[in-house]
C-alpha atoms as a PDB file:
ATOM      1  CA  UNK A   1      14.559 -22.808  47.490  1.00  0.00           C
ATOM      2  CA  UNK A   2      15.684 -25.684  49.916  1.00  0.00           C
ATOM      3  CA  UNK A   3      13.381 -27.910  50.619  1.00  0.00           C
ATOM      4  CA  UNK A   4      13.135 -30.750  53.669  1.00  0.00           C
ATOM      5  CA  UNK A   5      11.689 -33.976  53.013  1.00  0.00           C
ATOM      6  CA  UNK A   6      10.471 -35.904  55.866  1.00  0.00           C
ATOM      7  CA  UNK A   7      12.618 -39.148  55.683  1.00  0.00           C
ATOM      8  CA  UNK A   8       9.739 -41.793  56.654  1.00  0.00           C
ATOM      9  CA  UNK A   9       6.397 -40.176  54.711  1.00  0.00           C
ATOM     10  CA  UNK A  10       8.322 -37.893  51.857  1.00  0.00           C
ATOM     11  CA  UNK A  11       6.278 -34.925  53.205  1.00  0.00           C
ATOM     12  CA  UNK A  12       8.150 -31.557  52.186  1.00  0.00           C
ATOM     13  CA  UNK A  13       8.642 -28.819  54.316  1.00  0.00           C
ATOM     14  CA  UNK A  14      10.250 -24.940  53.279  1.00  0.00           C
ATOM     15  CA  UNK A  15      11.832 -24.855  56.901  1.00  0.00           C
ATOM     16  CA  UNK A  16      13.927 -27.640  59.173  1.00  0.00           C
ATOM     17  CA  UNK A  17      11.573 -26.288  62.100  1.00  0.00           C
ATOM     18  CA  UNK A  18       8.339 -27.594  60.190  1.00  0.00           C
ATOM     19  CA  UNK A  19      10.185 -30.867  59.453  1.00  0.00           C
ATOM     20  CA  UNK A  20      10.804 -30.875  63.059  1.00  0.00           C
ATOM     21  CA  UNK A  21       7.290 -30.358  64.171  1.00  0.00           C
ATOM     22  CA  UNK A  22       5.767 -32.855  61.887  1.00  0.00           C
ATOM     23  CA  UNK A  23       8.374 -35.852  63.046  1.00  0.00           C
ATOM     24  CA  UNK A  24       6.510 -35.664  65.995  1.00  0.00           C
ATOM     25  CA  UNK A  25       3.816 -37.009  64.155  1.00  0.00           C
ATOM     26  CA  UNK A  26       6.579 -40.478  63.783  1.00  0.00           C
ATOM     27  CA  UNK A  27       6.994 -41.327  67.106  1.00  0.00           C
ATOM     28  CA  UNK A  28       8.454 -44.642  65.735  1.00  0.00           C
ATOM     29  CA  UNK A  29      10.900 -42.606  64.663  1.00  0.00           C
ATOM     30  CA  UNK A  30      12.013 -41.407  68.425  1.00  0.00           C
ATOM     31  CA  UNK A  31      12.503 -45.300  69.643  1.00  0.00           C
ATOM     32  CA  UNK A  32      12.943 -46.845  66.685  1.00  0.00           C
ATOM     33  CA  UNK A  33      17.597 -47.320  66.548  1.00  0.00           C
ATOM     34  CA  UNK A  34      18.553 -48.374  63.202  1.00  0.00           C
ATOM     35  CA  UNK A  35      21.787 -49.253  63.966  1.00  0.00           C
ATOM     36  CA  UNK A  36      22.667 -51.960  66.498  1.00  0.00           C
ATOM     37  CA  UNK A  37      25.534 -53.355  68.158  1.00  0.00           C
ATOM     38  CA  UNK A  38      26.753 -56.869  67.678  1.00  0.00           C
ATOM     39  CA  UNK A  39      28.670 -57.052  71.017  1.00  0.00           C
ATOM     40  CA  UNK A  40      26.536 -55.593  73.764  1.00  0.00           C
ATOM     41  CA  UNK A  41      23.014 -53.363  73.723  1.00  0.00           C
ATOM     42  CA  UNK A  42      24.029 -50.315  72.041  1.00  0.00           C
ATOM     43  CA  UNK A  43      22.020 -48.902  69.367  1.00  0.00           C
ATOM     44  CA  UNK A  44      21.998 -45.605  67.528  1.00  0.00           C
ATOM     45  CA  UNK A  45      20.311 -43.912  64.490  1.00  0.00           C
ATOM     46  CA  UNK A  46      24.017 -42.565  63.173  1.00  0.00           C
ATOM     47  CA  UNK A  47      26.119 -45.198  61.310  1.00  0.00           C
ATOM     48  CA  UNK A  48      29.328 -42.742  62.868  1.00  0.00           C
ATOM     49  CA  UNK A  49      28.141 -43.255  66.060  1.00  0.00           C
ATOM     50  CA  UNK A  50      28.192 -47.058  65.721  1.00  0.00           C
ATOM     51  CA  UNK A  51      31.372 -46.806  64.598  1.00  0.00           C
ATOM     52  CA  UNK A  52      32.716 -45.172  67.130  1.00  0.00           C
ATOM     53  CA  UNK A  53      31.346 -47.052  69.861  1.00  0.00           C
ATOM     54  CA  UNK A  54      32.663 -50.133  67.907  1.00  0.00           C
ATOM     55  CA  UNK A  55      35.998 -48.115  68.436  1.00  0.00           C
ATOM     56  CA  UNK A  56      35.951 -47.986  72.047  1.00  0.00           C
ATOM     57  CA  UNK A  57      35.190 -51.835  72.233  1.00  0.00           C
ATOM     58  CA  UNK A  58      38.375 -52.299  70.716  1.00  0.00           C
ATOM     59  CA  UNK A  59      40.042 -49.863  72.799  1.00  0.00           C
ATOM     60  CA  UNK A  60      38.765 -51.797  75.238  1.00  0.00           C
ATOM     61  CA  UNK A  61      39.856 -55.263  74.532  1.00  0.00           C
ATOM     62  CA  UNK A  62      43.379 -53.977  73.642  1.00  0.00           C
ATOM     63  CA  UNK A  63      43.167 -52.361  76.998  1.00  0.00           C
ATOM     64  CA  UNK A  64      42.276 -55.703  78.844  1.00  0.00           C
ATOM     65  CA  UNK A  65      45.341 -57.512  77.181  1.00  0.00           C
ATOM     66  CA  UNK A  66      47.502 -54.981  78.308  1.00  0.00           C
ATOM     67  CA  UNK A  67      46.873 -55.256  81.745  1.00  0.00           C
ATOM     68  CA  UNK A  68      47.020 -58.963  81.724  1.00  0.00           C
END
């Protein structure tokens, strides 16, 4: 039996769609980023995310010294 624990209260659910539901009840959780950005205003809830967007500064920068 797979269970889904909510990730701020530890409330258990039997389905992902009950989980669902009841994060509404966390509307922190909606606005609330937990990653952030050090360069510019950027934040995410997925540490991959950051990481990519970290990425495309880079790509960026390397893309500014090329033109110059």
């Amino acid at each position: 039996l797979t269970v889904y624990p909510c990730m701020i209260c530890g409330k258990k659910f039997k389905s992902r769609g009950f989980l669902k539901r009841h994060m509404k009840n966390h509307p922190e959780h909606l606005t609330k980023k937990k990653y952030r950005c050090t360069d510019c205003d950027y934040t995410t809830n997925k540490k991959l995310s950051l990481h990519n967007h970290l990425e495309s500064h880079k790509l960026t920068s390397k893309t500014e010294k090329a033109i110059e």
